[in-house]
N, C-alpha and C. Protein backbone atom coordinates (compact mmCIF):
# COMPACT_ATOMS: atom_id res chain seq x y z
N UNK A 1 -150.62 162.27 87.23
CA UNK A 1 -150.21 161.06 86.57
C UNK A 1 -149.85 161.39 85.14
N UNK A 2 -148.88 160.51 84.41
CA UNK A 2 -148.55 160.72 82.79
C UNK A 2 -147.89 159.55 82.86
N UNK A 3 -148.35 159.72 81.33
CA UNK A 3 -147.69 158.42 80.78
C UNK A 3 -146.63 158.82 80.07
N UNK A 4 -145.73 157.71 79.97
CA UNK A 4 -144.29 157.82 79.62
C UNK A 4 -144.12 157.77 78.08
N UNK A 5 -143.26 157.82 77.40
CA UNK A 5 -143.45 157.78 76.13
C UNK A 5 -143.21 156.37 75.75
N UNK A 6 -143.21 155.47 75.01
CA UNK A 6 -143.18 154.10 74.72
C UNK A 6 -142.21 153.98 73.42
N UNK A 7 -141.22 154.91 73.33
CA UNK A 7 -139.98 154.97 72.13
C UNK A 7 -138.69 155.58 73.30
N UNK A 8 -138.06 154.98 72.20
CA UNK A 8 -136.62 154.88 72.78
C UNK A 8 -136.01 156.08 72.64
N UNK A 9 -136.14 156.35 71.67
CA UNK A 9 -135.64 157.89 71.63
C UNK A 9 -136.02 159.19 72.62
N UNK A 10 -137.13 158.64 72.69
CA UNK A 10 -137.82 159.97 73.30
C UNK A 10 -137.80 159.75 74.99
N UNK A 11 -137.64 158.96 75.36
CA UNK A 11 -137.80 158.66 76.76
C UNK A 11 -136.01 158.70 77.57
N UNK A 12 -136.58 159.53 78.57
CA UNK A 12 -135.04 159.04 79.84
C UNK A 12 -135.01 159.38 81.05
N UNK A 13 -133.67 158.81 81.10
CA UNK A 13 -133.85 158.10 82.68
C UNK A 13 -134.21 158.85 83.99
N UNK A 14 -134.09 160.03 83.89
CA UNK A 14 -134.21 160.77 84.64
C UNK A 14 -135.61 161.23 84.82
N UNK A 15 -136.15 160.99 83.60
CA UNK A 15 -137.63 161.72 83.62
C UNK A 15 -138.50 160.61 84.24
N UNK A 16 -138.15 159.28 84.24
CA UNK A 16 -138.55 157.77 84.56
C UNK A 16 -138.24 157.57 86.02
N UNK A 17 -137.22 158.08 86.57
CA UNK A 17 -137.25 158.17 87.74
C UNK A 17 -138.09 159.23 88.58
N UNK A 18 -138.16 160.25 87.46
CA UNK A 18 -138.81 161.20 88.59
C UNK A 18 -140.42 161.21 88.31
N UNK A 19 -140.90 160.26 87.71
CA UNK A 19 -142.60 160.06 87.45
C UNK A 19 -142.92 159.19 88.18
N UNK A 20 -141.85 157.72 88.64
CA UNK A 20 -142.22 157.24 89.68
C UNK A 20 -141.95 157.78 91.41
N UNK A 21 -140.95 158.78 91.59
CA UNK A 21 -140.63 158.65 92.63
C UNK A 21 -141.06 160.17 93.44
N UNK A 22 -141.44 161.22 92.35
CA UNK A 22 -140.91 162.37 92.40
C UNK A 22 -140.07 163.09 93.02
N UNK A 23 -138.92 162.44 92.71
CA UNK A 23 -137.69 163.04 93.03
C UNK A 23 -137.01 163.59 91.79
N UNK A 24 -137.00 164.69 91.21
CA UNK A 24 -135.48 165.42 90.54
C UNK A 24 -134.14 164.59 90.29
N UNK A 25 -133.59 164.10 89.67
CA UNK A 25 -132.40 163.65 89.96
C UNK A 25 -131.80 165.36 90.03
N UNK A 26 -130.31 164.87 90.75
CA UNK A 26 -129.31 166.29 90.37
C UNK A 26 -128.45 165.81 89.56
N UNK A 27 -127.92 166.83 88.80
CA UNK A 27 -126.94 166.42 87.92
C UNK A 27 -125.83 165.61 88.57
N UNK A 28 -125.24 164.47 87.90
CA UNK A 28 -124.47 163.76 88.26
C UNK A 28 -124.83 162.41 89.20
N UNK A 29 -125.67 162.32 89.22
CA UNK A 29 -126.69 161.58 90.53
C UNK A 29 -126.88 160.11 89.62
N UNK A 30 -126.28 158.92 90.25
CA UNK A 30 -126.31 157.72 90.22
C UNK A 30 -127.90 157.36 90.34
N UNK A 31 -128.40 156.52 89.35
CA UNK A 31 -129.91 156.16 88.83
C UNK A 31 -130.07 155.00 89.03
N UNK A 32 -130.29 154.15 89.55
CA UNK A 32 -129.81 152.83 89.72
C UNK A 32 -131.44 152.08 89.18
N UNK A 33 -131.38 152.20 88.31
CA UNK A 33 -133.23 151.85 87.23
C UNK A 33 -133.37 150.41 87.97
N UNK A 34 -132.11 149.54 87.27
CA UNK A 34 -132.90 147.96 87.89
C UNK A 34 -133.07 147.74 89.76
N UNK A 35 -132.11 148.30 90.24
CA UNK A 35 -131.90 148.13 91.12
C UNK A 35 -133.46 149.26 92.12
N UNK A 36 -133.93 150.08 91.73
CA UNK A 36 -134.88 150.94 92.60
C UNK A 36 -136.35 151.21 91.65
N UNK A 37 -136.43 151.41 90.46
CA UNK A 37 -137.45 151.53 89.50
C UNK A 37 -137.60 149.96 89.05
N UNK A 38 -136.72 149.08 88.76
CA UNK A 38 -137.04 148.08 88.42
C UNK A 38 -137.54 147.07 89.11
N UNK A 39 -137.16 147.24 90.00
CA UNK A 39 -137.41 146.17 91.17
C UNK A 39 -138.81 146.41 91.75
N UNK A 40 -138.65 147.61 91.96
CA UNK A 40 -140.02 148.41 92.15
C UNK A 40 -141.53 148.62 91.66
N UNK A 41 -140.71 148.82 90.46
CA UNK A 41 -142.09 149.29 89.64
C UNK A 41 -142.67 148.29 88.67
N UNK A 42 -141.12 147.89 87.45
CA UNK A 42 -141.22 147.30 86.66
C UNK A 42 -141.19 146.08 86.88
N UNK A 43 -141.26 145.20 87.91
CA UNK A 43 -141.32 143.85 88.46
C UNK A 43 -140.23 143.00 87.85
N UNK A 44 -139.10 143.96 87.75
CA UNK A 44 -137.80 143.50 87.06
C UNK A 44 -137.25 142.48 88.31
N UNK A 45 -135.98 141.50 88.53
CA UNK A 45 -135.03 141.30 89.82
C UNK A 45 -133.91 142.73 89.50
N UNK A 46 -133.67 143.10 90.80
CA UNK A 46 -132.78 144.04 91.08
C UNK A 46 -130.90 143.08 90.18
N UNK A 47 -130.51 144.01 89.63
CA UNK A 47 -129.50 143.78 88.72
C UNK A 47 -129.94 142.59 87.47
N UNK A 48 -131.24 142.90 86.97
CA UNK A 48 -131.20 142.31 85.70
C UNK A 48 -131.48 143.40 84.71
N UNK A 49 -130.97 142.75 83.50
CA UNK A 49 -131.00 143.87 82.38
C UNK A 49 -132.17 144.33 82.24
N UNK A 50 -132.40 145.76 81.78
CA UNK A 50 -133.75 146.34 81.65
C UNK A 50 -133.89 146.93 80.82
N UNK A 51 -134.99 147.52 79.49
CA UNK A 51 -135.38 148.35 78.48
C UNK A 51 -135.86 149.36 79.07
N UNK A 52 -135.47 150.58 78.71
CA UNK A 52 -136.79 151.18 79.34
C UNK A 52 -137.57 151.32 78.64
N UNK A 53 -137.67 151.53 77.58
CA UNK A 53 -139.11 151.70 76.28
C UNK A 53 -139.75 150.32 76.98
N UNK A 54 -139.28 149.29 76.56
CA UNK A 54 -140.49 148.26 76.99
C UNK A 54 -140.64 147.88 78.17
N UNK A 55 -139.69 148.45 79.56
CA UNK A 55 -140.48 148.35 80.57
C UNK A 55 -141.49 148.84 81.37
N UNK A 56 -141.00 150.81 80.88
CA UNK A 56 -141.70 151.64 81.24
C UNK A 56 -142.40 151.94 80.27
N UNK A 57 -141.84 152.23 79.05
CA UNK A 57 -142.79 152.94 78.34
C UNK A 57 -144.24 152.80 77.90
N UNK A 58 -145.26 153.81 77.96
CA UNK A 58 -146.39 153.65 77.06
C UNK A 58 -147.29 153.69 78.79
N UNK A 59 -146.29 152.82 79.97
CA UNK A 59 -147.26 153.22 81.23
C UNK A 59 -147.43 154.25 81.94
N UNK A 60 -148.36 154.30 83.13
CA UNK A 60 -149.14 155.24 83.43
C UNK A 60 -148.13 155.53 84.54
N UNK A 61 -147.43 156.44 84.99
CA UNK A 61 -146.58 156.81 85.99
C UNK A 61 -147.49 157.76 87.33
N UNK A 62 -147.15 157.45 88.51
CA UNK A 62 -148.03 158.44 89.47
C UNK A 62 -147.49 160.12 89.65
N UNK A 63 -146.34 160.55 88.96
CA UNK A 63 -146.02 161.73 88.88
C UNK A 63 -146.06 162.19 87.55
N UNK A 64 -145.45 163.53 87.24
CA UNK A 64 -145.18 163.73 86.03
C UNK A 64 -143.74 163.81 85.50
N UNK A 65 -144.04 163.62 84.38
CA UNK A 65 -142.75 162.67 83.47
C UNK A 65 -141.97 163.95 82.88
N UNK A 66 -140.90 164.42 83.08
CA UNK A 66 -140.70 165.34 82.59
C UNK A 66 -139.28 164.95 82.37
């Protein structure tokens, strides 16, 4: 488990996907945050706008955040 960073700068998308899912993205690989992390994780609706600092950040992810 790790927690994500809770700043904007420092946090992305790829590393956010792969702490919840542990999956790798590959380069070039469509991320679809609201639509699979948001909906998911962040108790977002699938296609609404999302932060990631304040949706994810600062929480406890079940993989590691890299």
């Amino acid at each position: 488990m790790s927690v994500l960073p809770a700043t904007g700068s420092a946090i992305k998308m790829g590393g956010v996907n792969q702490a919840y899912t542990n999956v790798a993205p590959t380069a070039g690989a469509n991320i679809n945050l609201s639509a699979t992390l948001g909906a998911n994780y962040g108790g977002k609706a699938a296609g609404s706008q999302i932060s990631l600092s304040s949706t994810f950040g600062g929480k406890t992810a079940p993989y590691t955040y890299s």
